[in-house]
PDB file of N, CA and C in Angstrom:
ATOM      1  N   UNK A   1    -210.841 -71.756  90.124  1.00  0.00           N
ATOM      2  CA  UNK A   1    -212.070 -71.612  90.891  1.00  0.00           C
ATOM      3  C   UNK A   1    -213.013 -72.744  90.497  1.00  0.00           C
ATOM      4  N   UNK A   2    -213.654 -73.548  91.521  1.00  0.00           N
ATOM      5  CA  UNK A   2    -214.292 -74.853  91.041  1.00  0.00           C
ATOM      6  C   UNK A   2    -215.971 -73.914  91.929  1.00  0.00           C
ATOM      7  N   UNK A   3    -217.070 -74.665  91.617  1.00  0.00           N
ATOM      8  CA  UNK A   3    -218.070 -74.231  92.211  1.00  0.00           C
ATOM      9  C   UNK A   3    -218.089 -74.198  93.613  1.00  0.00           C
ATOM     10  N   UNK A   4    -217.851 -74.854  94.311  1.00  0.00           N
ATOM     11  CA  UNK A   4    -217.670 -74.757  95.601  1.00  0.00           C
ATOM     12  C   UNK A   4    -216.837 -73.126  96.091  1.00  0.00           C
ATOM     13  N   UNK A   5    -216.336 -72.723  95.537  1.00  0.00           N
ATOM     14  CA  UNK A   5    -215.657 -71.956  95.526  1.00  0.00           C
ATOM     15  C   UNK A   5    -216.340 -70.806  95.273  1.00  0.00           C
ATOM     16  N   UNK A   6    -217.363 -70.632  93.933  1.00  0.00           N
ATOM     17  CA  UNK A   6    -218.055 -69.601  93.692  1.00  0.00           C
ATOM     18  C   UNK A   6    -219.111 -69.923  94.502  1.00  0.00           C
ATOM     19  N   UNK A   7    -219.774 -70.736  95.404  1.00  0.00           N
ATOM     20  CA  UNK A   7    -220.961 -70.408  95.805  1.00  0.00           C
ATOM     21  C   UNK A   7    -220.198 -69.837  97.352  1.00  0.00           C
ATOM     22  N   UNK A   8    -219.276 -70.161  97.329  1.00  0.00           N
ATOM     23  CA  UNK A   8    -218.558 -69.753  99.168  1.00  0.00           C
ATOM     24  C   UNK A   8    -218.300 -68.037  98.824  1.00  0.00           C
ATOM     25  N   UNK A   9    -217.425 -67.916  97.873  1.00  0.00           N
ATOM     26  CA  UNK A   9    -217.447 -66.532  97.853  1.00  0.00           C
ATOM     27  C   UNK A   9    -218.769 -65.386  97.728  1.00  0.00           C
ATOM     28  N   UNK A  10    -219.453 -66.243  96.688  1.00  0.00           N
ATOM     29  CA  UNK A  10    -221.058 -65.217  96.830  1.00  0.00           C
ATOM     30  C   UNK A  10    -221.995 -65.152  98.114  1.00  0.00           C
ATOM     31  N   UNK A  11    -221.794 -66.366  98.662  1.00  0.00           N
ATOM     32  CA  UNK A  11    -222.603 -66.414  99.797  1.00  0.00           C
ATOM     33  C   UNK A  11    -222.050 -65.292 100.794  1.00  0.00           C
ATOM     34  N   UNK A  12    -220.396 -65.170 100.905  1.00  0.00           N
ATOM     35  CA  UNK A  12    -220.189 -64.070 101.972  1.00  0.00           C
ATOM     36  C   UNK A  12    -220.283 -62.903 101.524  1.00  0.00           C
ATOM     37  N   UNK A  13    -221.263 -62.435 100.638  1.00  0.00           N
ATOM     38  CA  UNK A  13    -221.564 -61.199 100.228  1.00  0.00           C
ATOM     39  C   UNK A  13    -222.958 -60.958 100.997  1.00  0.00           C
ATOM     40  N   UNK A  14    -222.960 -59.981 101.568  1.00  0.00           N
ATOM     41  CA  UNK A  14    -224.211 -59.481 102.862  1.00  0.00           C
ATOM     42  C   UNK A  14    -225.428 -59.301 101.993  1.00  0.00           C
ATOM     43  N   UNK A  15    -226.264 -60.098 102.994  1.00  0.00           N
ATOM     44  CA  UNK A  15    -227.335 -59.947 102.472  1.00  0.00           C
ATOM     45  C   UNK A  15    -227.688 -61.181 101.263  1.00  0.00           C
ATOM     46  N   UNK A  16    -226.458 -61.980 101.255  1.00  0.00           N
ATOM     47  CA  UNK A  16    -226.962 -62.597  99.561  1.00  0.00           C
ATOM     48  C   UNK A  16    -227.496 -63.949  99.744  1.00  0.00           C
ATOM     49  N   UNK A  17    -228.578 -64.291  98.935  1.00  0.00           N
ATOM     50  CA  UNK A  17    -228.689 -65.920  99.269  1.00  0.00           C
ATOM     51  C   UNK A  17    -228.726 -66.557  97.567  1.00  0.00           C
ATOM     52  N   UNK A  18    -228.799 -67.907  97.821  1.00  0.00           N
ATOM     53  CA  UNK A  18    -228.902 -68.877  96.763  1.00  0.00           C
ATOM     54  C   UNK A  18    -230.274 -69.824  96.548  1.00  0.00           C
ATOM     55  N   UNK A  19    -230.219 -69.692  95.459  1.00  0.00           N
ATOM     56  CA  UNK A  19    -231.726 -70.391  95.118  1.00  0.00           C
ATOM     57  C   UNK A  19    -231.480 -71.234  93.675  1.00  0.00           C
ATOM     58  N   UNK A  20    -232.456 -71.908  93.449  1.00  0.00           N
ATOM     59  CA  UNK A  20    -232.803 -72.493  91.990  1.00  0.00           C
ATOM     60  C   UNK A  20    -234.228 -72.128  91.833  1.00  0.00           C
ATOM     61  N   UNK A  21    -234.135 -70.971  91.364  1.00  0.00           N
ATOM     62  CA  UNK A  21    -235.723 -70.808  91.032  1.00  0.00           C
ATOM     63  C   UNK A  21    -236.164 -70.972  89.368  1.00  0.00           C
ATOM     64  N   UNK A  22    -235.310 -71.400  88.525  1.00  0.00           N
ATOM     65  CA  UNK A  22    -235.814 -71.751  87.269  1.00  0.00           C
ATOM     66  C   UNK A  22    -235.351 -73.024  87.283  1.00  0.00           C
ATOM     67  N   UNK A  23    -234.786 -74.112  87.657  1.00  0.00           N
ATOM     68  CA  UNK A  23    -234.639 -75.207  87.578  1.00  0.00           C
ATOM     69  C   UNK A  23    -234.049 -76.061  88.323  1.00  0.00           C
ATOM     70  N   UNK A  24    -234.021 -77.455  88.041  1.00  0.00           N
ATOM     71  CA  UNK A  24    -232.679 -77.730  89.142  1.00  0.00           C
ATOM     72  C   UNK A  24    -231.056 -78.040  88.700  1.00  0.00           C
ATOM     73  N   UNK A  25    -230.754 -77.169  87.733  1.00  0.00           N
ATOM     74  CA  UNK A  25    -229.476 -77.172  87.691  1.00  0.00           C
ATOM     75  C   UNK A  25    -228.936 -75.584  87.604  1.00  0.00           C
ATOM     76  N   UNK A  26    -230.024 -74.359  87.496  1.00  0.00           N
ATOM     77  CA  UNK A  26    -229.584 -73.276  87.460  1.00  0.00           C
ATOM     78  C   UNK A  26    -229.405 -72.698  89.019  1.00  0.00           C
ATOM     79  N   UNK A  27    -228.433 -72.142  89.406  1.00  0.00           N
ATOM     80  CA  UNK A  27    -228.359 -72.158  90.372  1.00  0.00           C
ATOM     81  C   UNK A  27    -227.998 -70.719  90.304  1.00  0.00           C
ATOM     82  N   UNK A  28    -228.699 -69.634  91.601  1.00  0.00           N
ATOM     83  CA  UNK A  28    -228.595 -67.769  91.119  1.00  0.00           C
ATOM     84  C   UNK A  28    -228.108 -67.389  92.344  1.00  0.00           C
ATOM     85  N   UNK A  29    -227.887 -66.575  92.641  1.00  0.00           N
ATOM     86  CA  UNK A  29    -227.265 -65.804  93.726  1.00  0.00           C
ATOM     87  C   UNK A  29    -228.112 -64.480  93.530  1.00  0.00           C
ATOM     88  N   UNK A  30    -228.868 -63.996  94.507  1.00  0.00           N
ATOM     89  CA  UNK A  30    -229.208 -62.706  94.776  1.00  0.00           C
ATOM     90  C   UNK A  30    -228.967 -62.014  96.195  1.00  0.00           C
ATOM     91  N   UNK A  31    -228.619 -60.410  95.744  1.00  0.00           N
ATOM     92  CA  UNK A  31    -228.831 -59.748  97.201  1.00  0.00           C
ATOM     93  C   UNK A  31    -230.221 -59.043  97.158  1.00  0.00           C
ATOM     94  N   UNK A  32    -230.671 -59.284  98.393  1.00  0.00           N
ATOM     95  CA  UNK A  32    -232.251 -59.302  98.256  1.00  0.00           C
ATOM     96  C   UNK A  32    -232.952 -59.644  97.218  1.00  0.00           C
ATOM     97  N   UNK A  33    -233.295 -59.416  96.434  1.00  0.00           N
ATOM     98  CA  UNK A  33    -234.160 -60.441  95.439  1.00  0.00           C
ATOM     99  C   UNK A  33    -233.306 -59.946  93.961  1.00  0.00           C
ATOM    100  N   UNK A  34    -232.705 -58.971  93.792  1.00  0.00           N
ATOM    101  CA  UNK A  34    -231.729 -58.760  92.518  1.00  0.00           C
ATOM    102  C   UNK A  34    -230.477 -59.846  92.276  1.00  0.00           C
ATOM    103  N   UNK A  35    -230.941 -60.640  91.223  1.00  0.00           N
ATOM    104  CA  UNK A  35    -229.449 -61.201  90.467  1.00  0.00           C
ATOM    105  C   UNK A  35    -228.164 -60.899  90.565  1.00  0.00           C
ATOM    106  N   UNK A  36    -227.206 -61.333  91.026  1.00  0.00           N
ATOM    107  CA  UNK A  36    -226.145 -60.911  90.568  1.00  0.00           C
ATOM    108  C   UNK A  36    -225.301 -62.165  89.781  1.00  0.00           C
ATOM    109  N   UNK A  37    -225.501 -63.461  90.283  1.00  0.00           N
ATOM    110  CA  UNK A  37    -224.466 -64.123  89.427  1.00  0.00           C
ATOM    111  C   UNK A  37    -225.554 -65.354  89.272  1.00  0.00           C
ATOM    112  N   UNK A  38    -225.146 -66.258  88.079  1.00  0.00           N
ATOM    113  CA  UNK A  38    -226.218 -67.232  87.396  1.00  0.00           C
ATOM    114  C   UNK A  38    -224.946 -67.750  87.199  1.00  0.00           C
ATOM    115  N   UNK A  39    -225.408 -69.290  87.382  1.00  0.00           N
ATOM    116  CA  UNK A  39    -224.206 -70.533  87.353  1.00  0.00           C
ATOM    117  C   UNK A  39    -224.878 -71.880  86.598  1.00  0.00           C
ATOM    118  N   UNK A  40    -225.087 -72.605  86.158  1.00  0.00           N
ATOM    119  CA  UNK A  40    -225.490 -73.705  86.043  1.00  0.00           C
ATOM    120  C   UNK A  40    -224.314 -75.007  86.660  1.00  0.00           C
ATOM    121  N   UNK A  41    -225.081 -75.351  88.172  1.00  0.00           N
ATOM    122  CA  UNK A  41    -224.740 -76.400  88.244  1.00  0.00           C
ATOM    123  C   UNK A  41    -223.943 -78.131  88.057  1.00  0.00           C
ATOM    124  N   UNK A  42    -224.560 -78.160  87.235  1.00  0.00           N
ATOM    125  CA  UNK A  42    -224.521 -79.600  86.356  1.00  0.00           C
ATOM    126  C   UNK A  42    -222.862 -79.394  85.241  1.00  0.00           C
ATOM    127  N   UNK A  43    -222.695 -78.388  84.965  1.00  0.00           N
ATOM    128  CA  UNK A  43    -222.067 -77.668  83.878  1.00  0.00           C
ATOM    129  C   UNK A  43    -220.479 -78.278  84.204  1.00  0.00           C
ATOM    130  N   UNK A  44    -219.523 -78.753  83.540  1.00  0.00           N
ATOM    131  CA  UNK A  44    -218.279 -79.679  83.771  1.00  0.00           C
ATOM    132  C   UNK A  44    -217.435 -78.380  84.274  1.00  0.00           C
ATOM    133  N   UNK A  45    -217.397 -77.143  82.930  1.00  0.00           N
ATOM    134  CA  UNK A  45    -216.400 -76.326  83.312  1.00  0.00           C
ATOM    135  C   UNK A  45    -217.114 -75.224  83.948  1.00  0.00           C
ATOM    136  N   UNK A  46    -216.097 -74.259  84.860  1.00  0.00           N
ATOM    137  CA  UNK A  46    -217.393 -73.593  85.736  1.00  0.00           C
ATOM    138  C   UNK A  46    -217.338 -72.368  84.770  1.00  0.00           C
ATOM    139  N   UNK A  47    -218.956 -72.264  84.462  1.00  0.00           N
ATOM    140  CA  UNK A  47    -219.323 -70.747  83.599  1.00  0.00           C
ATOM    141  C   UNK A  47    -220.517 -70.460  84.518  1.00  0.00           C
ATOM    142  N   UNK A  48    -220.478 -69.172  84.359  1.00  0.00           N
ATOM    143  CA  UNK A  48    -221.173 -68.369  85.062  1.00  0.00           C
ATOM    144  C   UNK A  48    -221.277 -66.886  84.605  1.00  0.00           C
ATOM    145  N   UNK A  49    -222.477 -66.242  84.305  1.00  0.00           N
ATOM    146  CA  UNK A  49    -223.082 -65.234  84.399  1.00  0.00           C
ATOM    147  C   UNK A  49    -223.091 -64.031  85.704  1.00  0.00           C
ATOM    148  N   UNK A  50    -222.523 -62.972  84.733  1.00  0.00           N
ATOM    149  CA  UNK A  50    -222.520 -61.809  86.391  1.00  0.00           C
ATOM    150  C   UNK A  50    -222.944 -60.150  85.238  1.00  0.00           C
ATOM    151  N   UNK A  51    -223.510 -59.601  86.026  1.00  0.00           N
ATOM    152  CA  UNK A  51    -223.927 -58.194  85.657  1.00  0.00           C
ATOM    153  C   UNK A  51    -222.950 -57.507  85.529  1.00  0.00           C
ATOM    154  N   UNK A  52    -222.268 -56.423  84.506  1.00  0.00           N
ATOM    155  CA  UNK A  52    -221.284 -55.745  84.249  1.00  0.00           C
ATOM    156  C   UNK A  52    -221.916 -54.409  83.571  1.00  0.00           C
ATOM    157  N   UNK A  53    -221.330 -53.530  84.221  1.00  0.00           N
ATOM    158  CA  UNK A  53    -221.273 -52.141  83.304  1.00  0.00           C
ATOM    159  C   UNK A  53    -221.240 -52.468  82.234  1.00  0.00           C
ATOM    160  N   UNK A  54    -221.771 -51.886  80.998  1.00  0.00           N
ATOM    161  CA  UNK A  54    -222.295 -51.508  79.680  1.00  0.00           C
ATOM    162  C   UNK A  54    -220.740 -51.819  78.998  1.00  0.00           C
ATOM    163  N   UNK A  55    -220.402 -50.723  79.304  1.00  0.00           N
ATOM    164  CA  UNK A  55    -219.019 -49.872  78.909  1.00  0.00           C
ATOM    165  C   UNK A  55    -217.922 -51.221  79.030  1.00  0.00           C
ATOM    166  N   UNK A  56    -217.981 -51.463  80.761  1.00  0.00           N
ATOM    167  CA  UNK A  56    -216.848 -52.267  80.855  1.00  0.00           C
ATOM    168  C   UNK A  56    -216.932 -53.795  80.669  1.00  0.00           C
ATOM    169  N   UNK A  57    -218.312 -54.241  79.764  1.00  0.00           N
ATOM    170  CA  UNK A  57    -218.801 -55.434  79.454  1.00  0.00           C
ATOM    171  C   UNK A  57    -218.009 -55.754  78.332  1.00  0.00           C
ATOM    172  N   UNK A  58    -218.083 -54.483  77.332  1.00  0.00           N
ATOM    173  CA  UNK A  58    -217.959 -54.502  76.082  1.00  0.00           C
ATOM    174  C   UNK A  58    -216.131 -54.255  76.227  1.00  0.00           C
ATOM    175  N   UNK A  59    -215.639 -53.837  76.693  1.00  0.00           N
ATOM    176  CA  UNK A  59    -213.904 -53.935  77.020  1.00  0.00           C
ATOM    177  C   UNK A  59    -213.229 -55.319  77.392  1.00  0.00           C
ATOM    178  N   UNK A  60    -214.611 -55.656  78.418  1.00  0.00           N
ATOM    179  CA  UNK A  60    -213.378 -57.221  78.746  1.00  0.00           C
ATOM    180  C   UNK A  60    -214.041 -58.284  77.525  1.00  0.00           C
ATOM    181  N   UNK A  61    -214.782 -57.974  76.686  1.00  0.00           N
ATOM    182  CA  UNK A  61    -215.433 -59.282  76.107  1.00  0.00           C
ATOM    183  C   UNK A  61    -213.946 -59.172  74.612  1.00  0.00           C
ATOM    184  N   UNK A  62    -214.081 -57.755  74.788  1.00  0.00           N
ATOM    185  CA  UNK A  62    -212.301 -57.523  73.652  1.00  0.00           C
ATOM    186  C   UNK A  62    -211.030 -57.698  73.853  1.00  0.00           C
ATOM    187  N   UNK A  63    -211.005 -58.038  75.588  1.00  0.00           N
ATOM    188  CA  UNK A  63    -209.405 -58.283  75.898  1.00  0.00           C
ATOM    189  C   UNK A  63    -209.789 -59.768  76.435  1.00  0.00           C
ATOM    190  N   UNK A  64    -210.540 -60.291  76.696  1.00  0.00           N
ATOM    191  CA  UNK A  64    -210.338 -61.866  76.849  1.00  0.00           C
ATOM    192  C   UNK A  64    -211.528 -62.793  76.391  1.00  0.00           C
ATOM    193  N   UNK A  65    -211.581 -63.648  75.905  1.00  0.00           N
ATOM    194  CA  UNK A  65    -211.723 -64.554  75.159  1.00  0.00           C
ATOM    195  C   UNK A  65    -212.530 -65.529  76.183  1.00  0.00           C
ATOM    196  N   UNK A  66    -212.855 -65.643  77.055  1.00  0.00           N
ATOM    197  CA  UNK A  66    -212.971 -66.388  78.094  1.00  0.00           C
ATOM    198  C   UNK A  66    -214.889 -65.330  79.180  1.00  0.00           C
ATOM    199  N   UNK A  67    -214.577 -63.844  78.411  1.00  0.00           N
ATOM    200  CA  UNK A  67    -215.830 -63.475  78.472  1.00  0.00           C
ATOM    201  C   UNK A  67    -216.449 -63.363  77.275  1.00  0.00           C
ATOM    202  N   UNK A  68    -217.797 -63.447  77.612  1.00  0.00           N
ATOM    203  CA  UNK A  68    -218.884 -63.423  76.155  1.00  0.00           C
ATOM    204  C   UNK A  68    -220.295 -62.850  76.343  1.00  0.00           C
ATOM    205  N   UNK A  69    -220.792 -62.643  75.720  1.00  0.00           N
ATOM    206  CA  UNK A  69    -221.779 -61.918  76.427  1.00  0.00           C
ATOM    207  C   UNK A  69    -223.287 -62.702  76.900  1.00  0.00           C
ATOM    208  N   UNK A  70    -223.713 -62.284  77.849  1.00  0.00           N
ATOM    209  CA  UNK A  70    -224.745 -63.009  78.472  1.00  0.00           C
ATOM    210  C   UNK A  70    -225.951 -64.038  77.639  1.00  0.00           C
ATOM    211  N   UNK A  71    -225.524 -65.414  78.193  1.00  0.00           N
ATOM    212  CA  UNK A  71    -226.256 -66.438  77.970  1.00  0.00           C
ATOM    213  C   UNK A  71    -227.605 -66.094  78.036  1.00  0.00           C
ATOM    214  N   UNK A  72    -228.859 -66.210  77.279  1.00  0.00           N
ATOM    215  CA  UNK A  72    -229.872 -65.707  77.461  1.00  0.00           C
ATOM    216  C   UNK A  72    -229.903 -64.605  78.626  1.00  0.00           C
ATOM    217  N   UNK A  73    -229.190 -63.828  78.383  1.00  0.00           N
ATOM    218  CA  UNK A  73    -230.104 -62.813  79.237  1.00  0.00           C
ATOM    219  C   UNK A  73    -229.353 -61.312  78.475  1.00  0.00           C
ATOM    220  N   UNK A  74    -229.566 -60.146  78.721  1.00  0.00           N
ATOM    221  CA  UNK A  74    -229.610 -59.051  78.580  1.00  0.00           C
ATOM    222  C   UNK A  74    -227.887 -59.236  77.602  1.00  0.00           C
ATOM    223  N   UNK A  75    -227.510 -58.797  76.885  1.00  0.00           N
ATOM    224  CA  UNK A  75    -226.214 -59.153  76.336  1.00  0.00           C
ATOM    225  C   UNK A  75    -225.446 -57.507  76.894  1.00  0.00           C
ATOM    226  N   UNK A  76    -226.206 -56.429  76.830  1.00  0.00           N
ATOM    227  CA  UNK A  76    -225.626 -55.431  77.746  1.00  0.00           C
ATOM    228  C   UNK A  76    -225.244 -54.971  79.040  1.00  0.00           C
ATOM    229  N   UNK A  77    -225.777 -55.963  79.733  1.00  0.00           N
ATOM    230  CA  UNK A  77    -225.601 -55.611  80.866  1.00  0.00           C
ATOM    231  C   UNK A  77    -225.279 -56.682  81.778  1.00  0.00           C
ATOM    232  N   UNK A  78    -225.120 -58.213  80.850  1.00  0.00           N
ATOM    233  CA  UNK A  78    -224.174 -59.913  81.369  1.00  0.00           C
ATOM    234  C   UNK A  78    -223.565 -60.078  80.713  1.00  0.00           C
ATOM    235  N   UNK A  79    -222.176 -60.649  81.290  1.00  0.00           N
ATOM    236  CA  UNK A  79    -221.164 -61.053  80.688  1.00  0.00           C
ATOM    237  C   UNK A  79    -221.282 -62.956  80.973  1.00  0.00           C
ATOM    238  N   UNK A  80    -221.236 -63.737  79.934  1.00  0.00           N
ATOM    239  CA  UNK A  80    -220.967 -65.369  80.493  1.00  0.00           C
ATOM    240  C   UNK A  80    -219.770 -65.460  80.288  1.00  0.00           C
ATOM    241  N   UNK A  81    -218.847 -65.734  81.796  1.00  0.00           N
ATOM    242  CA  UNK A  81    -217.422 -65.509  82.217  1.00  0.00           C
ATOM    243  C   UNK A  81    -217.656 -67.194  82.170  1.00  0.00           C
ATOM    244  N   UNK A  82    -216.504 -67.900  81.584  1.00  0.00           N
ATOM    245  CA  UNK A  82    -216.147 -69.436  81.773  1.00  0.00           C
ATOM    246  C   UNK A  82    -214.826 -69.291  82.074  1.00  0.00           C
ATOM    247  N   UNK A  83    -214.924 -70.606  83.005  1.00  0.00           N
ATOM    248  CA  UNK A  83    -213.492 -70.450  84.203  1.00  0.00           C
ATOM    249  C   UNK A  83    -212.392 -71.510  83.320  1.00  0.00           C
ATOM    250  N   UNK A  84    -211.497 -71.047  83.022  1.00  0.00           N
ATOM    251  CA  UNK A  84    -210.529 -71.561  81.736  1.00  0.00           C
ATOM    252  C   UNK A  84    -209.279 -71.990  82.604  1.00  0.00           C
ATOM    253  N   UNK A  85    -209.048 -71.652  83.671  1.00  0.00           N
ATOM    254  CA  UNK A  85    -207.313 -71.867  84.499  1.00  0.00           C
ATOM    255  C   UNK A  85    -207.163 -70.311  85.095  1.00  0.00           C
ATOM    256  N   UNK A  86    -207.829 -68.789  84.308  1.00  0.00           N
ATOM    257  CA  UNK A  86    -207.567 -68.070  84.523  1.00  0.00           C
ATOM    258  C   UNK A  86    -207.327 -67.442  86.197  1.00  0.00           C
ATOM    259  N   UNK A  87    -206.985 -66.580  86.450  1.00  0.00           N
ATOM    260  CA  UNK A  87    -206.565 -66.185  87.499  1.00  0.00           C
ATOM    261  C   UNK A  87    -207.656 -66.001  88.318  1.00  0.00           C
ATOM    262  N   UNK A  88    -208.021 -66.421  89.501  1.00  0.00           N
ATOM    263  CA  UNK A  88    -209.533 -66.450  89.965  1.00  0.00           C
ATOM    264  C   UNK A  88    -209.476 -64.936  91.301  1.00  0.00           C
ATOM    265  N   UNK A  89    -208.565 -64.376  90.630  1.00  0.00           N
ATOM    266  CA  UNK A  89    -208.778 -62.942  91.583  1.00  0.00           C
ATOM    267  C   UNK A  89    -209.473 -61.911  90.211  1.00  0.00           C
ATOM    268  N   UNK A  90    -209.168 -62.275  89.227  1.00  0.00           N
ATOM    269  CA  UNK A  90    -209.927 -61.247  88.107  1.00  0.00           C
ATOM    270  C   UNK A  90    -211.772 -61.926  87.677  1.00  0.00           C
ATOM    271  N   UNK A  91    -211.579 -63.127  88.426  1.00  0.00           N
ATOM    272  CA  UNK A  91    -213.164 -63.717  88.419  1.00  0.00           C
ATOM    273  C   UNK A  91    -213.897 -63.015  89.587  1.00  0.00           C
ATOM    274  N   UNK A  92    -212.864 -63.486  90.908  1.00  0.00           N
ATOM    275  CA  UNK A  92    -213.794 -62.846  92.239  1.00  0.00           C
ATOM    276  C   UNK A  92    -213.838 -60.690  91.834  1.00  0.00           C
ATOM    277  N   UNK A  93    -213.078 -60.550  91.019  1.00  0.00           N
ATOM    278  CA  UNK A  93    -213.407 -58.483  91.017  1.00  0.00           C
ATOM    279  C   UNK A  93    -214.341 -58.768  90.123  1.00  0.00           C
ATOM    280  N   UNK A  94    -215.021 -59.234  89.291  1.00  0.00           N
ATOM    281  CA  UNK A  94    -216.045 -59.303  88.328  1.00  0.00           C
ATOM    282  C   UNK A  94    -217.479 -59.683  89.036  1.00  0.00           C
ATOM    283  N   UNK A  95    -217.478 -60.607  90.237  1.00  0.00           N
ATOM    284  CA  UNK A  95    -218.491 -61.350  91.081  1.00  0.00           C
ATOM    285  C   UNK A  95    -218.222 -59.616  91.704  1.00  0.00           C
ATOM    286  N   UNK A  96    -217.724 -59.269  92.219  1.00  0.00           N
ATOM    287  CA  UNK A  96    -217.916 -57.577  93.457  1.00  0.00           C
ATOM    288  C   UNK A  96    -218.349 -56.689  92.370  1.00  0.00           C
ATOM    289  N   UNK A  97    -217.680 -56.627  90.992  1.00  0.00           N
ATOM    290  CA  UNK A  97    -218.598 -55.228  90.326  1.00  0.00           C
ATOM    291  C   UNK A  97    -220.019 -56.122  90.175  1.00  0.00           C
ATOM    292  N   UNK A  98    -220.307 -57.327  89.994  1.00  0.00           N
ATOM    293  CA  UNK A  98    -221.976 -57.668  89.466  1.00  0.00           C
ATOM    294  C   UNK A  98    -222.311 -57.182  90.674  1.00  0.00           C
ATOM    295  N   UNK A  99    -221.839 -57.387  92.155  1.00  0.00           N
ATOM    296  CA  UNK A  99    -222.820 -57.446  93.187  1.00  0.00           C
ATOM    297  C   UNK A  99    -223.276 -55.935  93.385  1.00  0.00           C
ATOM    298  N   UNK A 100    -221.781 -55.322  92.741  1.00  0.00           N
ATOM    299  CA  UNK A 100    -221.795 -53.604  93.534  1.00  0.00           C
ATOM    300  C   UNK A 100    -222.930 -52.749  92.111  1.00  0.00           C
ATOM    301  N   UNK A 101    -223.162 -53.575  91.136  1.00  0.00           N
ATOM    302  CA  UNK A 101    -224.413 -52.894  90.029  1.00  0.00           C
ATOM    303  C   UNK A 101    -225.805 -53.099  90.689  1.00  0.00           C
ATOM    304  N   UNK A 102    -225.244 -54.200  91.183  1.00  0.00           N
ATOM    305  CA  UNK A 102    -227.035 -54.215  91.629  1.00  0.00           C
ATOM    306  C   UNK A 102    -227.420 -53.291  92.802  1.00  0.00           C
ATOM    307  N   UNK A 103    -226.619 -53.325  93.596  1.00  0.00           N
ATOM    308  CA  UNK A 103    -226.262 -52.973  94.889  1.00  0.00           C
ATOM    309  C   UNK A 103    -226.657 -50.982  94.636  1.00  0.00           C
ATOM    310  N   UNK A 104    -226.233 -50.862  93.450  1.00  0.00           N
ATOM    311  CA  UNK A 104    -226.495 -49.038  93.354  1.00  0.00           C
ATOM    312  C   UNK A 104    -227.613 -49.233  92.513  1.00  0.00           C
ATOM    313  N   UNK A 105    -228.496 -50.227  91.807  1.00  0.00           N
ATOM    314  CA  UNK A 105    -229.555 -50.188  91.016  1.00  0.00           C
ATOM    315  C   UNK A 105    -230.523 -50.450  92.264  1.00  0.00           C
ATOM    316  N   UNK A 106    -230.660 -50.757  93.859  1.00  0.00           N
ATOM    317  CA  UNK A 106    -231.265 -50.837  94.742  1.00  0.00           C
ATOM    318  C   UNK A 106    -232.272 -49.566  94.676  1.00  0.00           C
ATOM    319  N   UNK A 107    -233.472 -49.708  95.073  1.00  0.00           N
ATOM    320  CA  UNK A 107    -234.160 -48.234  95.497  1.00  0.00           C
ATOM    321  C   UNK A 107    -234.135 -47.632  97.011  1.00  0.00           C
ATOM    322  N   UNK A 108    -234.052 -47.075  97.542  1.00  0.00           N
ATOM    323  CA  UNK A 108    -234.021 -46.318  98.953  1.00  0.00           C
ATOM    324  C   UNK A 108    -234.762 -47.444  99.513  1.00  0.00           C
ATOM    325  N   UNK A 109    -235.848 -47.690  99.377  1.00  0.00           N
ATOM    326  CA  UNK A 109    -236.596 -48.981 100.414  1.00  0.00           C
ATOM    327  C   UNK A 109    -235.550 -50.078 100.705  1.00  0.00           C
ATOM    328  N   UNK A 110    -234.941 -50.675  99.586  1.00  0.00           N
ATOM    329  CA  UNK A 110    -234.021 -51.331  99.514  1.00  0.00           C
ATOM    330  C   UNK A 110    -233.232 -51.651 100.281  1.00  0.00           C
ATOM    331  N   UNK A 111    -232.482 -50.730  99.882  1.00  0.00           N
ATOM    332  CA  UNK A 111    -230.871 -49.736 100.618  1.00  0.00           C
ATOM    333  C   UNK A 111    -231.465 -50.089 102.758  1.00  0.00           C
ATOM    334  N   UNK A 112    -232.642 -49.650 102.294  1.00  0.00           N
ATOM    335  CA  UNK A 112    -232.941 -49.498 104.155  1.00  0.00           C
ATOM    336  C   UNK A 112    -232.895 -50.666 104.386  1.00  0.00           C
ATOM    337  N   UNK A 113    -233.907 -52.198 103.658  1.00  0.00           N
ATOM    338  CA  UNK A 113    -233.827 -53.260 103.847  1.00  0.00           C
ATOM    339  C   UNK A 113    -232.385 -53.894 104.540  1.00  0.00           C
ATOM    340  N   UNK A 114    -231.177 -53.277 104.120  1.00  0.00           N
ATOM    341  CA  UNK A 114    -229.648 -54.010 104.104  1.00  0.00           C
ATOM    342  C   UNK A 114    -229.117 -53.477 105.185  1.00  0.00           C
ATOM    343  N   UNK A 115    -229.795 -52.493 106.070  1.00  0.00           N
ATOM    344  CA  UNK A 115    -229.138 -51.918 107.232  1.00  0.00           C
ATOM    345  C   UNK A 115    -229.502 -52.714 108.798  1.00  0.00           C
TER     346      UNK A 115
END
């Protein structure tokens, strides 16, 4: 998975857009204004930040080597996934659980916003 790649797949997630709102090499993906994946740009190998269950943060950071826990941000609830050769169908199910946390952390106003 090269960036081009992660910004094509996040973008066809409904509702989601892309911004640099802390710099110009951080580059975020939100659905409606919630985070789901943080990338830096500029960056040679592609790493990237995505929201993960608690539980299942702390499982994949013990079975692969390749997750770690969130680059400045919340270490419970981001994983910083760097793209190593690994299989980029276990990257894109990690980009759908960040989107699908935020997606149930929505409030009812929200939720209506996406209809």
């Amino acid at each position: 998975m090269h960036l081009d790649q992660l910004r094509e797949y996040c973008l066809a997630k409904p509702h989601t857009t892309e911004s640099l709102p802390f710099d110009n090499k951080t580059l975020v993906f939100k659905v409606l204004s919630k985070i789901f994946v943080i990338t830096d740009i500029e960056s040679e190998i592609l790493t990237f930040a995505a929201k993960c269950d608690p539980e299942k943060a702390i499982e994949l950071r013990q079975q692969y080597d390749w997750v770690q826990p969130g680059y400045h941000l919340s270490k419970k609830h981001w994983n910083t996934l760097t793209y190593n050769g690994t299989n980029s169908k276990i990257l894109k199910d990690l980009i759908d659980h960040s989107y699908q946390q935020v997606l149930a952390s929505m409030t009812k106003k929200e939720k209506l916003l996406m209809q």
